[in-house]
C-alpha atoms as a PDB file:
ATOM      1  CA  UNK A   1      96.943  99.126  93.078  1.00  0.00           C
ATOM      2  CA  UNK A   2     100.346  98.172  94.994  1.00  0.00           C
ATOM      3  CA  UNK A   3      98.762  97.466  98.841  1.00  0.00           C
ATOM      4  CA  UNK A   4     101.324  97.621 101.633  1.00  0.00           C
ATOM      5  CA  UNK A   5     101.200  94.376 104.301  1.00  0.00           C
ATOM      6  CA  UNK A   6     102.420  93.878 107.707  1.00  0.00           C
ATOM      7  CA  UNK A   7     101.303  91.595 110.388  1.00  0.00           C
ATOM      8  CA  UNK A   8     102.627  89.786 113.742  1.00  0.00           C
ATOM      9  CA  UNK A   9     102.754  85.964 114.259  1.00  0.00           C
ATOM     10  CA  UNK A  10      98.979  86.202 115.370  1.00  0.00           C
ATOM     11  CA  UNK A  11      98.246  87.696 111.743  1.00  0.00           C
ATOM     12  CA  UNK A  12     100.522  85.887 109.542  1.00  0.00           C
ATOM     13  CA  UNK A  13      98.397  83.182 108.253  1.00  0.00           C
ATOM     14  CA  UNK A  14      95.618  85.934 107.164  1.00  0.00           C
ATOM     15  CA  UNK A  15      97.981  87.743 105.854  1.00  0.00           C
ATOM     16  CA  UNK A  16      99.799  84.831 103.744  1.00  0.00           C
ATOM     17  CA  UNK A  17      95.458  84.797 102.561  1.00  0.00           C
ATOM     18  CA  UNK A  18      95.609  88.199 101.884  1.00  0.00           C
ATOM     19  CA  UNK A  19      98.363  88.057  99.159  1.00  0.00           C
ATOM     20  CA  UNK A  20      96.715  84.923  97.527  1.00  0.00           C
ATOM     21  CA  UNK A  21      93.122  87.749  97.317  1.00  0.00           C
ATOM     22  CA  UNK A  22      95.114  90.658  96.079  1.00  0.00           C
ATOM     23  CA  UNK A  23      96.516  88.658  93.216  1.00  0.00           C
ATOM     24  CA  UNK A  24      93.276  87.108  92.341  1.00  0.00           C
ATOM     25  CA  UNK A  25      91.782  90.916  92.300  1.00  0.00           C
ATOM     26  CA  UNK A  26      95.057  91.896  89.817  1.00  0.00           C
ATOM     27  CA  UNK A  27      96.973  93.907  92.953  1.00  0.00           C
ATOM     28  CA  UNK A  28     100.377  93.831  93.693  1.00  0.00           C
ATOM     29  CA  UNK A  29     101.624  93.999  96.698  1.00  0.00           C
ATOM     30  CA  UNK A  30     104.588  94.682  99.192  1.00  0.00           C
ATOM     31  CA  UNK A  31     105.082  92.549 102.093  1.00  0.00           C
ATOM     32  CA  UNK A  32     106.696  94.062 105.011  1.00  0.00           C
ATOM     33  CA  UNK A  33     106.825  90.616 107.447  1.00  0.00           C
ATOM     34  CA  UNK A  34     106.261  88.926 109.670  1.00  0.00           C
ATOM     35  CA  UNK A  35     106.862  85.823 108.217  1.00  0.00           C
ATOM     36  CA  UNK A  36     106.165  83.293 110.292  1.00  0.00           C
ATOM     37  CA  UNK A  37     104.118  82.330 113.438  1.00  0.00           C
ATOM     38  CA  UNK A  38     107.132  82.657 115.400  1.00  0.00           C
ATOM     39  CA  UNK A  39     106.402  85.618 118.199  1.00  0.00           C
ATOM     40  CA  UNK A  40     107.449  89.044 116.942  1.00  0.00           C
ATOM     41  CA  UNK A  41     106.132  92.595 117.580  1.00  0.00           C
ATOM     42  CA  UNK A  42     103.505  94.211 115.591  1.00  0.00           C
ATOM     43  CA  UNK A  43     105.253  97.595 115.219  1.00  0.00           C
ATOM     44  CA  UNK A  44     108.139  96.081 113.604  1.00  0.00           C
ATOM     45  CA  UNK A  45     105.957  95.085 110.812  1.00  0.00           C
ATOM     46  CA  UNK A  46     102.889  97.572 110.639  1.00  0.00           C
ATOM     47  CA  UNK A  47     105.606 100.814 110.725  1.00  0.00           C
ATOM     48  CA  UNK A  48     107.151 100.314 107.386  1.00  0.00           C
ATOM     49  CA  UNK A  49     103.883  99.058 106.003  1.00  0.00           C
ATOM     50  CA  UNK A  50     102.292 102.581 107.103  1.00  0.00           C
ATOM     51  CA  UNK A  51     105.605 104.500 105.644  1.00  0.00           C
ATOM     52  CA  UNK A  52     104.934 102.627 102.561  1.00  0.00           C
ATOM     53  CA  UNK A  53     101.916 104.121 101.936  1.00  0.00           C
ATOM     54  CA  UNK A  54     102.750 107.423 103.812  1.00  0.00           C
ATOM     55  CA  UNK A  55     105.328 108.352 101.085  1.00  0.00           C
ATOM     56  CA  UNK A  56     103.720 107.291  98.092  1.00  0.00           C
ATOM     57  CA  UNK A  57     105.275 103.695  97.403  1.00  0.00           C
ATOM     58  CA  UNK A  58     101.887 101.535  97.897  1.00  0.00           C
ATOM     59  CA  UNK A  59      98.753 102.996  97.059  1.00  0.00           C
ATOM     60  CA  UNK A  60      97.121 101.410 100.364  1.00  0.00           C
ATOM     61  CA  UNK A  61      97.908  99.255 103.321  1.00  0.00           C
ATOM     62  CA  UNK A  62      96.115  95.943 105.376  1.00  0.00           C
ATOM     63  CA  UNK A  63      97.574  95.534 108.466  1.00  0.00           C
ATOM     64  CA  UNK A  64      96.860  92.091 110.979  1.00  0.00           C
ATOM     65  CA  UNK A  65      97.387  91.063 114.254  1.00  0.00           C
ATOM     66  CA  UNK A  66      95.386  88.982 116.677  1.00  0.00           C
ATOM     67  CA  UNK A  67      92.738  91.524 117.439  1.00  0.00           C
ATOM     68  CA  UNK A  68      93.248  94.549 114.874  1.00  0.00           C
ATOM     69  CA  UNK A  69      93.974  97.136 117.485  1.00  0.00           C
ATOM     70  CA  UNK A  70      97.715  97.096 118.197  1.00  0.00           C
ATOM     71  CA  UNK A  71      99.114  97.036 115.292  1.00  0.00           C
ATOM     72  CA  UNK A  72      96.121  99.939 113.464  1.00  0.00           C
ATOM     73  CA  UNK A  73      97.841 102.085 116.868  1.00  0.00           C
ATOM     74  CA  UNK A  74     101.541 101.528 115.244  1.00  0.00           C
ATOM     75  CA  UNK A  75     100.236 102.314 111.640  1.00  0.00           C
ATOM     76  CA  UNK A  76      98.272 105.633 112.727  1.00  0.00           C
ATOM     77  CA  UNK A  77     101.388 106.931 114.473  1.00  0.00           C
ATOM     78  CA  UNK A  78     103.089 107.218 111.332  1.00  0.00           C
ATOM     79  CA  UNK A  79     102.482 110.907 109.612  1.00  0.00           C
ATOM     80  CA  UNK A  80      99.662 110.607 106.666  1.00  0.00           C
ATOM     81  CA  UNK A  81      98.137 107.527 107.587  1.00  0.00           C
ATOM     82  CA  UNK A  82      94.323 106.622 108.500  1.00  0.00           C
ATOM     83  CA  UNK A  83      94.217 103.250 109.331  1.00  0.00           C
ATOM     84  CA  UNK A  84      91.134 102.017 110.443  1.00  0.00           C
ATOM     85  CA  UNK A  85      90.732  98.504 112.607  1.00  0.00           C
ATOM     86  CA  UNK A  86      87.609  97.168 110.957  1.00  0.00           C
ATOM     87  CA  UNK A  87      85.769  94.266 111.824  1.00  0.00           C
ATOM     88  CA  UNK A  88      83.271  93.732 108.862  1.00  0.00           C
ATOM     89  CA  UNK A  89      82.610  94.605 105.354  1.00  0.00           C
ATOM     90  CA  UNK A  90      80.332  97.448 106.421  1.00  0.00           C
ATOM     91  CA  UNK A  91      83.009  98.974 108.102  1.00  0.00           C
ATOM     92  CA  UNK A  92      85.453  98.633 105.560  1.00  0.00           C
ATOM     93  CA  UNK A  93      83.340 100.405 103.195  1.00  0.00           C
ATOM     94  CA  UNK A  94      82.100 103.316 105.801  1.00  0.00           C
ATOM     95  CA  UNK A  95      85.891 103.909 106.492  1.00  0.00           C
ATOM     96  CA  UNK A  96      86.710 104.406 103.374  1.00  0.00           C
ATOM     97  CA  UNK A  97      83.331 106.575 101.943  1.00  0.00           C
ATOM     98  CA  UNK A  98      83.839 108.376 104.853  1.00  0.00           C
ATOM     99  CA  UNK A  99      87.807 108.938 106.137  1.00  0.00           C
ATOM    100  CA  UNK A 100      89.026 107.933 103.287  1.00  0.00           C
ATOM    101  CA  UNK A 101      91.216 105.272 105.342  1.00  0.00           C
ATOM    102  CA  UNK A 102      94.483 104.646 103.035  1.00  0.00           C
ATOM    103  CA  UNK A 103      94.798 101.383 105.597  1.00  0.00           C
ATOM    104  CA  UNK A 104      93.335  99.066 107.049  1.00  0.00           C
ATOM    105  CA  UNK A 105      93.590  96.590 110.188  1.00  0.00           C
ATOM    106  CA  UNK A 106      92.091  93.079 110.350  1.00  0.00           C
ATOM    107  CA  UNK A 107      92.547  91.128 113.791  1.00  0.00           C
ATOM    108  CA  UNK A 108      93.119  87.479 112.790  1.00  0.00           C
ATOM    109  CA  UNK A 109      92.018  85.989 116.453  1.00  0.00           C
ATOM    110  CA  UNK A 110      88.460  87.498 115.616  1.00  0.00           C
ATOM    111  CA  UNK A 111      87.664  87.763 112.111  1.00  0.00           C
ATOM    112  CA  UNK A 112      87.330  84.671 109.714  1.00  0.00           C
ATOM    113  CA  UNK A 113      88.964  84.321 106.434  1.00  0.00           C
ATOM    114  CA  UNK A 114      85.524  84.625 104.570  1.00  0.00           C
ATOM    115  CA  UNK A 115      84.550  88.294 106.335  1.00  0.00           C
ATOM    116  CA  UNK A 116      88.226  89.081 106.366  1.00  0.00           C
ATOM    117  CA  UNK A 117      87.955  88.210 102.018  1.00  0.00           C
ATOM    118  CA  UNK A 118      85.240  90.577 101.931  1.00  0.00           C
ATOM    119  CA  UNK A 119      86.260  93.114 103.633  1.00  0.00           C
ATOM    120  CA  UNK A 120      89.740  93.284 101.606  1.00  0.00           C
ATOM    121  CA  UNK A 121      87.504  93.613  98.112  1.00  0.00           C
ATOM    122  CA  UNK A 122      85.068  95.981 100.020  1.00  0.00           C
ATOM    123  CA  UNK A 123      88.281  97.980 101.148  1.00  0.00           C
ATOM    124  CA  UNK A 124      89.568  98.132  97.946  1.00  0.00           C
ATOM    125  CA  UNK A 125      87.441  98.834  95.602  1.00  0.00           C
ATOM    126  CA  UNK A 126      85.258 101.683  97.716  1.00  0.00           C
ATOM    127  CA  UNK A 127      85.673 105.496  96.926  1.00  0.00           C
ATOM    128  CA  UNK A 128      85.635 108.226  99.802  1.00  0.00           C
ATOM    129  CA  UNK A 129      82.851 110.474  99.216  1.00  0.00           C
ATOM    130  CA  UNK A 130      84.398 113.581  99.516  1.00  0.00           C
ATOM    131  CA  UNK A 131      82.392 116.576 100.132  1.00  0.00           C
ATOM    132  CA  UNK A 132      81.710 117.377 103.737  1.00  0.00           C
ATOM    133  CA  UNK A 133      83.848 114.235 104.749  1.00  0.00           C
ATOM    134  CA  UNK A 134      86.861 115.783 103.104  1.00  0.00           C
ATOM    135  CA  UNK A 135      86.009 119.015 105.888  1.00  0.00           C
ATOM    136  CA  UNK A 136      86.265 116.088 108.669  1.00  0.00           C
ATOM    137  CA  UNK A 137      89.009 114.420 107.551  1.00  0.00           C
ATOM    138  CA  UNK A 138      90.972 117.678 107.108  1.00  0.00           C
ATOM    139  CA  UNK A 139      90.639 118.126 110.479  1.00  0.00           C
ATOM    140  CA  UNK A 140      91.791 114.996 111.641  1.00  0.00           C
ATOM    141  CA  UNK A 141      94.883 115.373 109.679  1.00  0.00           C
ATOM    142  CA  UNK A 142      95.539 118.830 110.887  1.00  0.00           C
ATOM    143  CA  UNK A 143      95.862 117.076 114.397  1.00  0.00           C
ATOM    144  CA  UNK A 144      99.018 115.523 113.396  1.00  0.00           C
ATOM    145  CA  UNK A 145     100.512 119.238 113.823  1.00  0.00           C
END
């Protein structure tokens, strides 16, 4: 799989992790900044990570900032996506059985690099279910109008 990444100065050294796990796992990836731990703004960098995915050019996205949350807000308001701000392995795999997330957001500040490992192979490598999921998510798509 080709795996979209974006993160913020807060999220750039799990991100700069991140590429070192994909590779081990035999992804490729895209990185779409920052990079470095100068201050920056997450949209800058999760936006064109989520439009990556969105039209077709990565498979999936991982998206990190301090906390997760800011920069999974600036991914979901990009048409197609479902990123999910996850904090463990449990709900990397739930997210994906279940919404079939095609992203997902870490926060760096709160998650260590051994969860944060886990839940990229978790992410990854779990299926979404399908069946009366695929009702649910339909529906949450249809709210993009």
């Amino acid at each position: 799989m080709k795996i979209a990444l974006g993160s913020d100065h807060g999220g750039y050294a799990l991100k700069e992790d991140i590429k070192g796990w994909l590779t081990a796992l035999g992804h490729t990836y895209e990185d779409f900044g920052c990079n470095s731990t100068e201050s920056c703004d997450y949209p800058d960098f999760g936006a064109p990570a989520a439009r990556a995915v969105a039209e077709g050019k990565c498979d999936m996205g991982i998206v990190v900032c301090t906390t997760g949350i800011g920069i999974s807000i600036a991914a979901n308001k990009i048409k197609g996506i479902r990123c999910a701000h996850c904090a463990d392995a449990l709900e990397a795999e739930l997210t994906r059985r279940h919404n079939n997330a095609n992203m997902m957001a870490i926060g760096a500040g709160f998650t260590g690099p051994n969860m944060a490992q886990r839940m990229v192979e978790v992410f990854l490598s779990t299926e979404f279910e399908g069946g009366r999921h695929q009702r649910r998510v339909d529906k949450i798509m249809a709210l993009e109008g």
